[in-house]
Each structure stands twice: as C-alpha cells, then as structure tokens.
C-alpha atoms as a PDB file:
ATOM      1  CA  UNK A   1       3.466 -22.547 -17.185  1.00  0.00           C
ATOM      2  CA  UNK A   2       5.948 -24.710 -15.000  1.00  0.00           C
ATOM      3  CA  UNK A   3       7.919 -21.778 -14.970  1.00  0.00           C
ATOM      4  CA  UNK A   4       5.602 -19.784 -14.094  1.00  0.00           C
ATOM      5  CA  UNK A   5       4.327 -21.402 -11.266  1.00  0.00           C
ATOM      6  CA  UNK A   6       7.688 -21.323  -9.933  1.00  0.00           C
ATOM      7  CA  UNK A   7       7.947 -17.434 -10.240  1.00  0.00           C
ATOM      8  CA  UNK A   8       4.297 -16.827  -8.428  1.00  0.00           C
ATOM      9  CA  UNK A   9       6.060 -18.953  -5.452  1.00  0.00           C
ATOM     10  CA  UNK A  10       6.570 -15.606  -3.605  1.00  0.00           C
ATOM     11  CA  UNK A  11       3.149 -14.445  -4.344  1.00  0.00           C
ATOM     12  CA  UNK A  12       1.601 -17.226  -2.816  1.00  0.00           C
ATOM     13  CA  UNK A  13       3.805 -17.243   0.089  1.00  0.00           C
ATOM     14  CA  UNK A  14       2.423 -13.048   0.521  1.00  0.00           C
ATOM     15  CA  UNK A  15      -0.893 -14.642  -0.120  1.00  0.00           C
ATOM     16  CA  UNK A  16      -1.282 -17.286   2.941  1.00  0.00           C
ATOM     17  CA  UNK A  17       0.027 -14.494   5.066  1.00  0.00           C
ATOM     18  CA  UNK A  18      -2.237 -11.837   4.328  1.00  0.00           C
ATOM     19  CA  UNK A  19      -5.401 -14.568   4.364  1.00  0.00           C
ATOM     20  CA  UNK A  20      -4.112 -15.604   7.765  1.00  0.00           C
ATOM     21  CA  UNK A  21      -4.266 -11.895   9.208  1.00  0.00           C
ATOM     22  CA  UNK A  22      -8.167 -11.776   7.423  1.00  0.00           C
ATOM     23  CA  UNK A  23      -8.754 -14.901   9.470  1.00  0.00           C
ATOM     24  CA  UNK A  24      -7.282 -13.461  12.705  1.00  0.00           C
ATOM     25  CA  UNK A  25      -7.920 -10.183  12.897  1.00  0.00           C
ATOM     26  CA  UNK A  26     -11.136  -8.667  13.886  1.00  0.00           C
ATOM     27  CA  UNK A  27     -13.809  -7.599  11.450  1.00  0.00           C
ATOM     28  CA  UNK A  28     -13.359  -4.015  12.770  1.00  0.00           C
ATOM     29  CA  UNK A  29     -10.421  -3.855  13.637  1.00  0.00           C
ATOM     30  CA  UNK A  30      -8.600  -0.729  11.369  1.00  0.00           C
ATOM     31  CA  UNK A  31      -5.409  -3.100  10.129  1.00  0.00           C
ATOM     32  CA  UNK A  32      -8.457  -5.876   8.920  1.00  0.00           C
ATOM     33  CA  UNK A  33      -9.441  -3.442   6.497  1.00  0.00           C
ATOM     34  CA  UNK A  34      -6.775  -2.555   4.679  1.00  0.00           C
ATOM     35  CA  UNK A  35      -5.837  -5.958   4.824  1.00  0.00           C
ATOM     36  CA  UNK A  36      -8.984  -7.116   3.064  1.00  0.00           C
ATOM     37  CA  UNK A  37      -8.117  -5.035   0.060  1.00  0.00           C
ATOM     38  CA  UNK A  38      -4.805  -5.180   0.040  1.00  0.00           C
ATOM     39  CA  UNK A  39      -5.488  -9.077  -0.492  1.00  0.00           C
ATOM     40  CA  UNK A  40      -7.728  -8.183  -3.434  1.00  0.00           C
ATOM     41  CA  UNK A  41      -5.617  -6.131  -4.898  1.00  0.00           C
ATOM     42  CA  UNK A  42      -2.364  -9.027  -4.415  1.00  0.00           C
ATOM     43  CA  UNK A  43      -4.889 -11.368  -5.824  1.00  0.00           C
ATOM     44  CA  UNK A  44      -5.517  -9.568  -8.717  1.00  0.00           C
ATOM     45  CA  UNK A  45      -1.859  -9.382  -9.658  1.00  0.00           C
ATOM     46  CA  UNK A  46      -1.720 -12.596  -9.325  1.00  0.00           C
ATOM     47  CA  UNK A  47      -4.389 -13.409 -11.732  1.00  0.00           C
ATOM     48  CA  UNK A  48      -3.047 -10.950 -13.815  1.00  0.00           C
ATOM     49  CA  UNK A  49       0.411 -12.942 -13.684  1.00  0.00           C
ATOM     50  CA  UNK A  50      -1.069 -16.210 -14.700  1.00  0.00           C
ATOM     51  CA  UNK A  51      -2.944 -13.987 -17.643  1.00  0.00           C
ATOM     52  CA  UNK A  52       0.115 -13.181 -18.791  1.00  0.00           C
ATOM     53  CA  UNK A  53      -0.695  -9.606 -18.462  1.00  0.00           C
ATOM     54  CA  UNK A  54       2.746  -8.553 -17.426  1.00  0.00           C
ATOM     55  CA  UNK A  55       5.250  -7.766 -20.244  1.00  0.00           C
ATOM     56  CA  UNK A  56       8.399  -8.678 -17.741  1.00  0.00           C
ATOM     57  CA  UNK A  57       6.538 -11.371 -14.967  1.00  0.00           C
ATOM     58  CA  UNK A  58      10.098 -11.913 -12.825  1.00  0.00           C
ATOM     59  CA  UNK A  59       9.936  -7.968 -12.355  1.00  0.00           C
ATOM     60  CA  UNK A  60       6.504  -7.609 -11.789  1.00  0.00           C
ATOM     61  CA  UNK A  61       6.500 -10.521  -8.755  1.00  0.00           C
ATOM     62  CA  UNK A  62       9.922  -8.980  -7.084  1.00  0.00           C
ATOM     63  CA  UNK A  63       7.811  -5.691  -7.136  1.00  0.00           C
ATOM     64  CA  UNK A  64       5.001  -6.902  -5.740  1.00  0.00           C
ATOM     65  CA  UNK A  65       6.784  -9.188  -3.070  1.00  0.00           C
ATOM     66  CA  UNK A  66       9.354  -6.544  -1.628  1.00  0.00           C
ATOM     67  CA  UNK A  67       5.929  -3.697  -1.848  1.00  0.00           C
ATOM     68  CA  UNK A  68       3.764  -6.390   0.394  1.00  0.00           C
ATOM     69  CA  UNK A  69       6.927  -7.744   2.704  1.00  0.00           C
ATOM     70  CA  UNK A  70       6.872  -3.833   4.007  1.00  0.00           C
ATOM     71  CA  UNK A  71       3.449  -3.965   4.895  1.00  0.00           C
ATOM     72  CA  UNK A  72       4.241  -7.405   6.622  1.00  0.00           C
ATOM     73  CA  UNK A  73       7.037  -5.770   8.636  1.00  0.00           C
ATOM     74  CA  UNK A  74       5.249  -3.520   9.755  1.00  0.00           C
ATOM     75  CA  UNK A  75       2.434  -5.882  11.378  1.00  0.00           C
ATOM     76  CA  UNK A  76       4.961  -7.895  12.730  1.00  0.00           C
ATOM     77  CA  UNK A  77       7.004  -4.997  14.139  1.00  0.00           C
ATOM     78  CA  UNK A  78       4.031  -4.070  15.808  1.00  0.00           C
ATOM     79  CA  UNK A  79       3.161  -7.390  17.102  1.00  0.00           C
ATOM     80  CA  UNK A  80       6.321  -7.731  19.000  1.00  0.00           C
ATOM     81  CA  UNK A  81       6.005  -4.500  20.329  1.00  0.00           C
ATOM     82  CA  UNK A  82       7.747  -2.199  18.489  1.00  0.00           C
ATOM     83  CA  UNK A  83       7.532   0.981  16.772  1.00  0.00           C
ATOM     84  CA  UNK A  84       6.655   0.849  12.799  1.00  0.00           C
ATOM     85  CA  UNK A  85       7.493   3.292  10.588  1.00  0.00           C
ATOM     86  CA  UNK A  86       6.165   6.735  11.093  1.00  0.00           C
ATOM     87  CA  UNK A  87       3.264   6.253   8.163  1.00  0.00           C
ATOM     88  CA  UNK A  88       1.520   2.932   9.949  1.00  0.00           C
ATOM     89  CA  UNK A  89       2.087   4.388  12.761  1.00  0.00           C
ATOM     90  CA  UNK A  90      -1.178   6.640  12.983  1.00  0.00           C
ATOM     91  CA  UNK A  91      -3.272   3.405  11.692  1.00  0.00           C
ATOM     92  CA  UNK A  92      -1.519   0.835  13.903  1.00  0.00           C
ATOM     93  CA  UNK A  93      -2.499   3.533  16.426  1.00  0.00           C
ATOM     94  CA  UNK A  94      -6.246   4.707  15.768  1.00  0.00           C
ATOM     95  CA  UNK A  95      -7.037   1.099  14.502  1.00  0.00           C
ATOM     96  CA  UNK A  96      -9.919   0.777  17.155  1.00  0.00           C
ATOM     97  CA  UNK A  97     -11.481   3.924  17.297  1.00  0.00           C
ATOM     98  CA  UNK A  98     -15.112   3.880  16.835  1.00  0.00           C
ATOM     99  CA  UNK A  99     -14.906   7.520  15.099  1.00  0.00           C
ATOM    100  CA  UNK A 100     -13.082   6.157  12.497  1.00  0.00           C
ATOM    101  CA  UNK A 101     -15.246   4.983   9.218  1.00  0.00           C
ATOM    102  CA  UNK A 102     -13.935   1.556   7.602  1.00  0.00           C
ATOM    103  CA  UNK A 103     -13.353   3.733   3.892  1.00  0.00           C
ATOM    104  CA  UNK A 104     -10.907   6.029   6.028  1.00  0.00           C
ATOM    105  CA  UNK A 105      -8.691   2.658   7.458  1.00  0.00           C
ATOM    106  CA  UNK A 106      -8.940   1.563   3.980  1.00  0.00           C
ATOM    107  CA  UNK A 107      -7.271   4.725   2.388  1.00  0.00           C
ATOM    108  CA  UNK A 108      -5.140   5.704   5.250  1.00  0.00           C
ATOM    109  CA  UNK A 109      -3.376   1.748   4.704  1.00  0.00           C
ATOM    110  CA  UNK A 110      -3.189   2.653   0.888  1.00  0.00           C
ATOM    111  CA  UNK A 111      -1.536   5.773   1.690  1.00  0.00           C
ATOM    112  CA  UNK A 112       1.248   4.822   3.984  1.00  0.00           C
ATOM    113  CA  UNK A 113       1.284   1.696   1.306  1.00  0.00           C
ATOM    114  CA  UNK A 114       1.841   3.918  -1.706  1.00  0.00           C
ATOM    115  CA  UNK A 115       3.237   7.067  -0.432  1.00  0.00           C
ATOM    116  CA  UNK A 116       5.947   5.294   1.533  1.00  0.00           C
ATOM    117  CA  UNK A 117       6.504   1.278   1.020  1.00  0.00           C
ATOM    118  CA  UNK A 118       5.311   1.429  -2.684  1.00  0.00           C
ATOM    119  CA  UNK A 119       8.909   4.175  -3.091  1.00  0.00           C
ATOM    120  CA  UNK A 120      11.762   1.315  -1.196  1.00  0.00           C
ATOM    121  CA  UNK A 121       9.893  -1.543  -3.160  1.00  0.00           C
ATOM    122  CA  UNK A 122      10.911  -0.472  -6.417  1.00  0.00           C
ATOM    123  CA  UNK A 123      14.474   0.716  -4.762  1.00  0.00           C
ATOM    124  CA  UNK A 124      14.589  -3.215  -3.492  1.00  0.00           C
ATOM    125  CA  UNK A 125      13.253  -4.777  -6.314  1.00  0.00           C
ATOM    126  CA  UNK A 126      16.070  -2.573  -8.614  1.00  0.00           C
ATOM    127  CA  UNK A 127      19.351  -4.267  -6.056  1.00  0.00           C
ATOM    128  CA  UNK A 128      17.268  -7.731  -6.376  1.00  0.00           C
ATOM    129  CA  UNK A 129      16.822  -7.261 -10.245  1.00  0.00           C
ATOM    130  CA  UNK A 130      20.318  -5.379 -11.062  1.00  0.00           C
ATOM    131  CA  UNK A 131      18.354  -2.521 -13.153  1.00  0.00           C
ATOM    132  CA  UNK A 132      17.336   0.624 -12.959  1.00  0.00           C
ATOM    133  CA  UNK A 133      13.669   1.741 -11.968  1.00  0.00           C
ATOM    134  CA  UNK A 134      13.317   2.929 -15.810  1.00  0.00           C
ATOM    135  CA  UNK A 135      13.504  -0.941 -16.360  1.00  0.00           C
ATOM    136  CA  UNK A 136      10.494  -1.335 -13.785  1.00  0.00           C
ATOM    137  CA  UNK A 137       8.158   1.604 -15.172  1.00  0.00           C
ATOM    138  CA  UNK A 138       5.724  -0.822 -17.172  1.00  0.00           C
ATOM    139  CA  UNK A 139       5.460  -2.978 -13.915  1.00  0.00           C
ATOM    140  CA  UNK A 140       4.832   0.035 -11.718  1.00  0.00           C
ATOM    141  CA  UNK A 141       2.516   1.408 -13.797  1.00  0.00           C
ATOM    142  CA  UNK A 142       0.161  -1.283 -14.157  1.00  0.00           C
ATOM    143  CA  UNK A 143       0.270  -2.034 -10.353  1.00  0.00           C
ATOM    144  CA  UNK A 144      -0.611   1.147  -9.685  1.00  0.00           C
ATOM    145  CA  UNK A 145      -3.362   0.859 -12.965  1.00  0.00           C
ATOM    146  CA  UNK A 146      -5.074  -2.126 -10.729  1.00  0.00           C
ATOM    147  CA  UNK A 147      -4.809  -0.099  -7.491  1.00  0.00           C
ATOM    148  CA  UNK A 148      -6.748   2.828  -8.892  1.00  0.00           C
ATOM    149  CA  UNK A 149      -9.372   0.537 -10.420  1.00  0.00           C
ATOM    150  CA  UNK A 150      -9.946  -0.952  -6.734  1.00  0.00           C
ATOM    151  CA  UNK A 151      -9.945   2.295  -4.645  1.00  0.00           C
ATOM    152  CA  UNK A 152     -12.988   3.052  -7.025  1.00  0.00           C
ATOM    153  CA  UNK A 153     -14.577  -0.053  -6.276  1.00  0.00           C
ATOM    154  CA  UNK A 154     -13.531   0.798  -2.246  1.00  0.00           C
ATOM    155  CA  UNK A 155     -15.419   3.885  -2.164  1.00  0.00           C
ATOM    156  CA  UNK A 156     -18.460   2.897  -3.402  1.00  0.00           C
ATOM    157  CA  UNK A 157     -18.420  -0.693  -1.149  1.00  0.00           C
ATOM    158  CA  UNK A 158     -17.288   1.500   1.915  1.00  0.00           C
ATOM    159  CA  UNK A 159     -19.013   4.984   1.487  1.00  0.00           C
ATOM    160  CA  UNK A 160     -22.176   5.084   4.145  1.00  0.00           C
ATOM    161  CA  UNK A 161     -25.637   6.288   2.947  1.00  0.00           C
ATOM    162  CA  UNK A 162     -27.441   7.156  -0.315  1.00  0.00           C
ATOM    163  CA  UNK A 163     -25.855   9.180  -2.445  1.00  0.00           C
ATOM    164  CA  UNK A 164     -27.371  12.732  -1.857  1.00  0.00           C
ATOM    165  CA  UNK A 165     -26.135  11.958   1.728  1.00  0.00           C
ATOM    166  CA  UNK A 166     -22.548  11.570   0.546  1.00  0.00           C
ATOM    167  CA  UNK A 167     -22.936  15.286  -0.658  1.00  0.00           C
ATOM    168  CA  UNK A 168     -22.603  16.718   2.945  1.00  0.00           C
ATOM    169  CA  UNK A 169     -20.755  14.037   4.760  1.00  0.00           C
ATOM    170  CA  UNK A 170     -17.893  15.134   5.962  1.00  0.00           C
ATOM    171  CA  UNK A 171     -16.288  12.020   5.342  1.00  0.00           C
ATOM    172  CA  UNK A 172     -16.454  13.454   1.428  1.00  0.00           C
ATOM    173  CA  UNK A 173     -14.787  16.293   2.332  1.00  0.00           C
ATOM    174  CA  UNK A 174     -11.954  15.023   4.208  1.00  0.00           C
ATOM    175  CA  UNK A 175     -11.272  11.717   1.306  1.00  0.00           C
ATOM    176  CA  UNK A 176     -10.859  14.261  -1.371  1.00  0.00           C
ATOM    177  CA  UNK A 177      -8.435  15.774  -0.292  1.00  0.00           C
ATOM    178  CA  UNK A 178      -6.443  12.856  -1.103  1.00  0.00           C
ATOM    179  CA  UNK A 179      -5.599  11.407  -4.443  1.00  0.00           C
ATOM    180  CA  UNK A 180      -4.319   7.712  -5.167  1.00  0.00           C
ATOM    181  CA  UNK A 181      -3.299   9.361  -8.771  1.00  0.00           C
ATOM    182  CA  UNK A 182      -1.409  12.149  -6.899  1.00  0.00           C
ATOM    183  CA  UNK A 183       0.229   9.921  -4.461  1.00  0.00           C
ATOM    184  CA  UNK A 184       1.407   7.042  -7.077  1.00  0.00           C
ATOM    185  CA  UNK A 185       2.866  10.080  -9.531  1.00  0.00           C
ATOM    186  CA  UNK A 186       4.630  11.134  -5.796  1.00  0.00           C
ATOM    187  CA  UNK A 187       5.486   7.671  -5.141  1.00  0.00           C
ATOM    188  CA  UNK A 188       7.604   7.157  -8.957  1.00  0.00           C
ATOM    189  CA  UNK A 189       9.111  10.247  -8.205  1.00  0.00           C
ATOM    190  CA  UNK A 190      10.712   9.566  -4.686  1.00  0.00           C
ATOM    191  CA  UNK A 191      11.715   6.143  -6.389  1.00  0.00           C
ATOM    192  CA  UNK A 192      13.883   7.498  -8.622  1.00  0.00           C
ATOM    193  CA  UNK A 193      15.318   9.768  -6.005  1.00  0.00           C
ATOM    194  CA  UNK A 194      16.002   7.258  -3.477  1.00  0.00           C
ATOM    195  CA  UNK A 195      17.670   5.071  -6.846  1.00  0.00           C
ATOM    196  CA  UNK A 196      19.740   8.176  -7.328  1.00  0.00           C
ATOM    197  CA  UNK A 197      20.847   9.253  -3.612  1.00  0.00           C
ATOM    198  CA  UNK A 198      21.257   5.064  -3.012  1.00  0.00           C
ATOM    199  CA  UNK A 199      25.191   5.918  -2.568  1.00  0.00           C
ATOM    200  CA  UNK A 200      25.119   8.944  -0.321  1.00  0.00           C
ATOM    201  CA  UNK A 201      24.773   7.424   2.619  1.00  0.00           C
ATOM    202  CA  UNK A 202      22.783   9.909   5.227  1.00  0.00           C
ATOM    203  CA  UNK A 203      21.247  12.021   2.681  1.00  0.00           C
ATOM    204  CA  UNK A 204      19.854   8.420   1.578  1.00  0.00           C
ATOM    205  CA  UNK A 205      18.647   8.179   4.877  1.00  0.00           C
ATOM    206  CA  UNK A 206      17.480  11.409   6.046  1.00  0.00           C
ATOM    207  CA  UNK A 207      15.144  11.183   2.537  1.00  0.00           C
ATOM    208  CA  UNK A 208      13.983   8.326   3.888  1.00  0.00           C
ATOM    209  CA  UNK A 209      12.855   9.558   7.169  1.00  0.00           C
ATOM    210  CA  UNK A 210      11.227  12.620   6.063  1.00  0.00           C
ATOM    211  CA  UNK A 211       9.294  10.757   3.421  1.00  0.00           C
ATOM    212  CA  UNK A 212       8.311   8.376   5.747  1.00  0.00           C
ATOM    213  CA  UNK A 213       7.090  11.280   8.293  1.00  0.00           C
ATOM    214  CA  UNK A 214       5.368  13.160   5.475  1.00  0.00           C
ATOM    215  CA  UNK A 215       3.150  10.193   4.596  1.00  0.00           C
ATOM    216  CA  UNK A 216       2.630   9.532   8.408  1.00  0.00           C
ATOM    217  CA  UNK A 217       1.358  12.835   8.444  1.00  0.00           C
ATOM    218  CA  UNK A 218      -1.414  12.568   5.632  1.00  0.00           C
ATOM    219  CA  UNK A 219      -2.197   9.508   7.009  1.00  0.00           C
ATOM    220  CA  UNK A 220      -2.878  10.503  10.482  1.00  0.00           C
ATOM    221  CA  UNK A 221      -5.005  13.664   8.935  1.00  0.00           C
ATOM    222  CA  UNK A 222      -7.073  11.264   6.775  1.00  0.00           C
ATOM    223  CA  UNK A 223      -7.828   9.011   9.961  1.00  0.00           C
ATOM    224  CA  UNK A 224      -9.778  12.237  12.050  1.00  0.00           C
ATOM    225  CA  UNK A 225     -12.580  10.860  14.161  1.00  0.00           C
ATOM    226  CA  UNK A 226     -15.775  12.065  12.617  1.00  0.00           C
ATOM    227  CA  UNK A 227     -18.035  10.684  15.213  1.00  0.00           C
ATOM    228  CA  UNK A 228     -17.598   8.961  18.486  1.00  0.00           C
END
C-alpha cells in the first residue's frame, strides 16, 4: 500500500488542482462544468487505483497525469492570456454564453479532452514509460470504460425537462451527433499514429495540428447557442 500511495502522488497533486478551479470558478461558468466531471471522473480512477483495479497501476497514473496536465495547460495558457489549442479554444471562448446548456460545456470539454489531449497522453505517457501504446491498451481502455459510464450519468444529471420533452429538444438532436464511443475508438487510433510518425519531424507536427483543428471544429459545432 506504501507503494502505492507513493504512485497516486501525481494523482493527488491533479486532484487539489482541479478542486481548486471547482472552488474558483463560477457555477456557470462553461470551463466549471467540465471541470466538475472531469474531477469525478479523476476521482474515480483514483478509487479505482487504490481498488487495485488496474492490471499495470504505474501505467495507468502516467496516463492519467500527462491526459489531465493537458487540460491544465490549457487553463493556464488561457489565464495568462494566451491562445490554447485550437479544440479549447471554442469552449474557453463561448464559456459564458447564456445560449449554451451546461450538458453541451460538459461534452464539448470531453471532446477536445478525448479527441485531442486523450491522443499526446498516451504518446507522453509511452517516452515517460519506454513502451509502446500496445503496452498501454488495458489502461486506455478502462479509462475510457469509466468515461463512458459517466457521460451516461452526465446526460441524464444535465438533460433539461421530462423525458417526452427531450424528444423534440433540439439539444437531442445536436448531442447525438456525437459519440464518446466513436471519439475514444478515434482517439486509440491517432495514438498509434502519432507513436508511429514520432520521428518524422513535421509530418509529426502537421498531424498534430490538423487533429487538433478537427476536434476544435466538433467542438465549436456541439457548443451552438440554442437559446439566448
């Protein structure tokens, strides 16, 4: 357990950070929900961790901890007044609009999360590790196993109205058009792409970019103003 402890070091660290933003940042405020359940879901891994519910722990915490330090940089990018990537960019951006529903912050976060950040994390946690991403498949998968089981539990806390409601809202219509199981299958398979072009130099980087754009881009759609 000792050991352990010492491993989930990093964890807590993400932890106090992420409860600090929930603490700061208006109730409202776009970036304060996705925070709150990106905290739930990082608390859940950690509980998981101390379960013992991850076959390889030491990769399943370096996963975790590079996936939540790009969702740090990116606050604190934007804090100091620069540009973040191109897929936080449209919920950095729209973060206060009153047309915007709290489900669509929440899912527009978990998109630029998964589709983009989730894709470097395991190329970081690979160079921190010194293995391949094959090596971090069990890991990945039950991140992403924990991540599906709270988007569930998302929609139903953050859907407005009774049910035969949700039928013609056209908050319905625009969420499902997105798919965390589509965008996590998307998300292994620019991993191992990035692994494999991690030597070429500007077609590394030009990847990069136009994943980064392409997630900015159904993140920015999933963030239209349906009222207001």
């Amino acid at each position: 357990m000792a050991q352990l402890e010492h491993l989930t070091t990093p964890v807590d660290a993400v932890l106090r950070r992420m409860r600090a933003l929930d603490a700061a940042l208006p109730e409202r405020d776009g970036v304060a929900v996705f925070n709150r359940v990106y905290l739930a879901v990082t608390e859940e891994v950690g509980r998981h961790l101390h379960g013992g519910r991850f076959g390889d722990p030491r990769a399943a915490i370096a996963l975790d901890v590079r996936f939540a330090e790009r969702y740090l940089a990116a606050v604190d990018t934007v804090a100091a007044g620069r540009r973040p990537p191109a897929c936080w960019r449209p919920l950095f951006q729209l973060r206060h609009h009153p047309g915007v529903r709290p489900l669509q912050f929440a899912l527009a976060g978990i998109n630029a999360h998964i589709g983009h950040d989730l894709a470097l994390a395991v190329v970081d946690a690979c160079r921190t590790l010194g293995c391949e991403p094959a090596e971090l498949e069990d890991e990945f998968d039950r991140v992403g196993d924990l991540l599906v089981s709270l988007e569930e539990r998302i929609r139903e806390d953050l859907m407005p109205g009774p049910d035969l409601l949700q039928i013609a809202d056209p908050l319905t219509h625009l969420l499902g058009s997105w798919s965390l199981e589509r965008a996590r299958d998307a998300t292994w398979a620019a991993a191992r792409a990035l692994w494999a072009l991690r030597r070429c130099g500007d077609l590394a980087e030009e990847f990069t970019e136009r994943l980064d754009a392409a997630v900015g881009f159904a993140g920015r759609m999933l963030l239209t103003p349906l009222a207001g």
